[in-house]
N, C-alpha and C. Protein backbone atom coordinates (compact mmCIF):
# COMPACT_ATOMS: atom_id res chain seq x y z
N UNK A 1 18.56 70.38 54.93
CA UNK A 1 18.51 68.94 54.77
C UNK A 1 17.06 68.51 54.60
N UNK A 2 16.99 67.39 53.63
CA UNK A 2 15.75 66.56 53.25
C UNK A 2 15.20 65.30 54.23
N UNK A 3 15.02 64.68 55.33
CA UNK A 3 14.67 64.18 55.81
C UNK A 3 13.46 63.46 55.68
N UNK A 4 13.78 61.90 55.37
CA UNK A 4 12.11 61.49 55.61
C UNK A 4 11.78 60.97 56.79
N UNK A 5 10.47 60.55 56.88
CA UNK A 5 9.97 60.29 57.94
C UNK A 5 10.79 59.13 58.97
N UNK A 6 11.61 58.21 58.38
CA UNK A 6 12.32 57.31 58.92
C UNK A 6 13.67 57.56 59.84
N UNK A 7 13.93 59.02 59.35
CA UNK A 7 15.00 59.77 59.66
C UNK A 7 16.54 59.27 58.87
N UNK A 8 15.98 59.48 57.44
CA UNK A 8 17.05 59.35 56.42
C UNK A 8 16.87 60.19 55.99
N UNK A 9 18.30 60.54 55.45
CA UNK A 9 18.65 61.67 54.80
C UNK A 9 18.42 61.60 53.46
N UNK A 10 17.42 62.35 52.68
CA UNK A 10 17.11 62.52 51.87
C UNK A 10 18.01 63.06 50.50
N UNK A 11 18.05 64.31 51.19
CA UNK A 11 18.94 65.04 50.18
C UNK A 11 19.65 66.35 51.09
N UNK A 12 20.71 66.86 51.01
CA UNK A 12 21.67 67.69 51.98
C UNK A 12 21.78 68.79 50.71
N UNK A 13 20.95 70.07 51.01
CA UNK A 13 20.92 71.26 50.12
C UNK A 13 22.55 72.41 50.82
N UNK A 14 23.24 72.51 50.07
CA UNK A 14 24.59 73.37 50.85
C UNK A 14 24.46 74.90 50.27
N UNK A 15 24.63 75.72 51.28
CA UNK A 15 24.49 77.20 50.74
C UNK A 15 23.34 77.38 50.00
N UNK A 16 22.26 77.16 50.81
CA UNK A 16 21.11 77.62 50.18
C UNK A 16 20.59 78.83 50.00
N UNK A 17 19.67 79.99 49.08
CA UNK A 17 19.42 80.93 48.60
C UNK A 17 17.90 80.66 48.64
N UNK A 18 17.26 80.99 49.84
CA UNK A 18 15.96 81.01 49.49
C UNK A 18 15.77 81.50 48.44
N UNK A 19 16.01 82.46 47.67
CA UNK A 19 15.16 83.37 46.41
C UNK A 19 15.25 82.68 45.26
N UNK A 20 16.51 81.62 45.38
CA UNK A 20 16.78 80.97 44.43
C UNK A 20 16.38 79.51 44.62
N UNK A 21 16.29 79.09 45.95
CA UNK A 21 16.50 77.72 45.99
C UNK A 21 14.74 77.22 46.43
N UNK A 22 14.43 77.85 46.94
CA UNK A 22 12.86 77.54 47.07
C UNK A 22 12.08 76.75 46.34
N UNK A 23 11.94 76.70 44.96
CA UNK A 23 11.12 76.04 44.10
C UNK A 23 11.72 74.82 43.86
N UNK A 24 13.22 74.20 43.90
CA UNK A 24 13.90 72.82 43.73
C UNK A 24 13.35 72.06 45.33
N UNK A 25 13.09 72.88 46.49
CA UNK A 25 13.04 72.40 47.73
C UNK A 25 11.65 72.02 47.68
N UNK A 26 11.05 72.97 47.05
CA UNK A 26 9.60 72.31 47.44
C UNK A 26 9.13 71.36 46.40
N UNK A 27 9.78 71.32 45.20
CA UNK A 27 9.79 70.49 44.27
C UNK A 27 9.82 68.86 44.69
N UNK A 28 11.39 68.80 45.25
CA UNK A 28 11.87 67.71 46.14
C UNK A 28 10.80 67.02 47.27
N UNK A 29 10.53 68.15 48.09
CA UNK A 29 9.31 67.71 49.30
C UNK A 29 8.43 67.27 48.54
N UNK A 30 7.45 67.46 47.75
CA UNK A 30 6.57 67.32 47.03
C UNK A 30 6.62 65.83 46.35
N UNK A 31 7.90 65.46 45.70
CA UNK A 31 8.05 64.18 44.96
C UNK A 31 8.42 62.92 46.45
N UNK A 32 9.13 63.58 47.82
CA UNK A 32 9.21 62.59 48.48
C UNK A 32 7.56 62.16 48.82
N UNK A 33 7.11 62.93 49.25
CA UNK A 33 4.98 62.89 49.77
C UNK A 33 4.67 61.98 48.69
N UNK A 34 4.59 62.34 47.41
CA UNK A 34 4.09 61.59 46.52
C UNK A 34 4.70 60.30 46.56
N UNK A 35 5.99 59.86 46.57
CA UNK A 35 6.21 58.52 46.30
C UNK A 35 6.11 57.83 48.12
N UNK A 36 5.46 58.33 49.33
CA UNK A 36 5.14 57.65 50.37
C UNK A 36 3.94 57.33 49.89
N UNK A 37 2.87 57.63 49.09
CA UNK A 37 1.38 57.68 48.79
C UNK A 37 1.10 55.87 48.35
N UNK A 38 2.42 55.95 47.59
CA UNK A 38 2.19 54.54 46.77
C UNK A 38 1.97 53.46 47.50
């Protein structure tokens, strides 16, 4: 699960595959940080 700082649920990842799923997750983290900046 995606959580922001408010304690909302962001986004709920199901059956995740680190080997596979890693780069959409940090993708995601990355765009929530950026749009708190604004």
């Amino acid at each position: 699960f995606l959580i922001d700082p408010e304690g909302n649920l962001v986004k709920a990842y199901l059956a995740v595959e680190t080997s596979r799923h890693s780069q959409e997750i940090i993708a995601d983290l990355k765009k929530l940080t950026a749009e708190r900046k604004l």
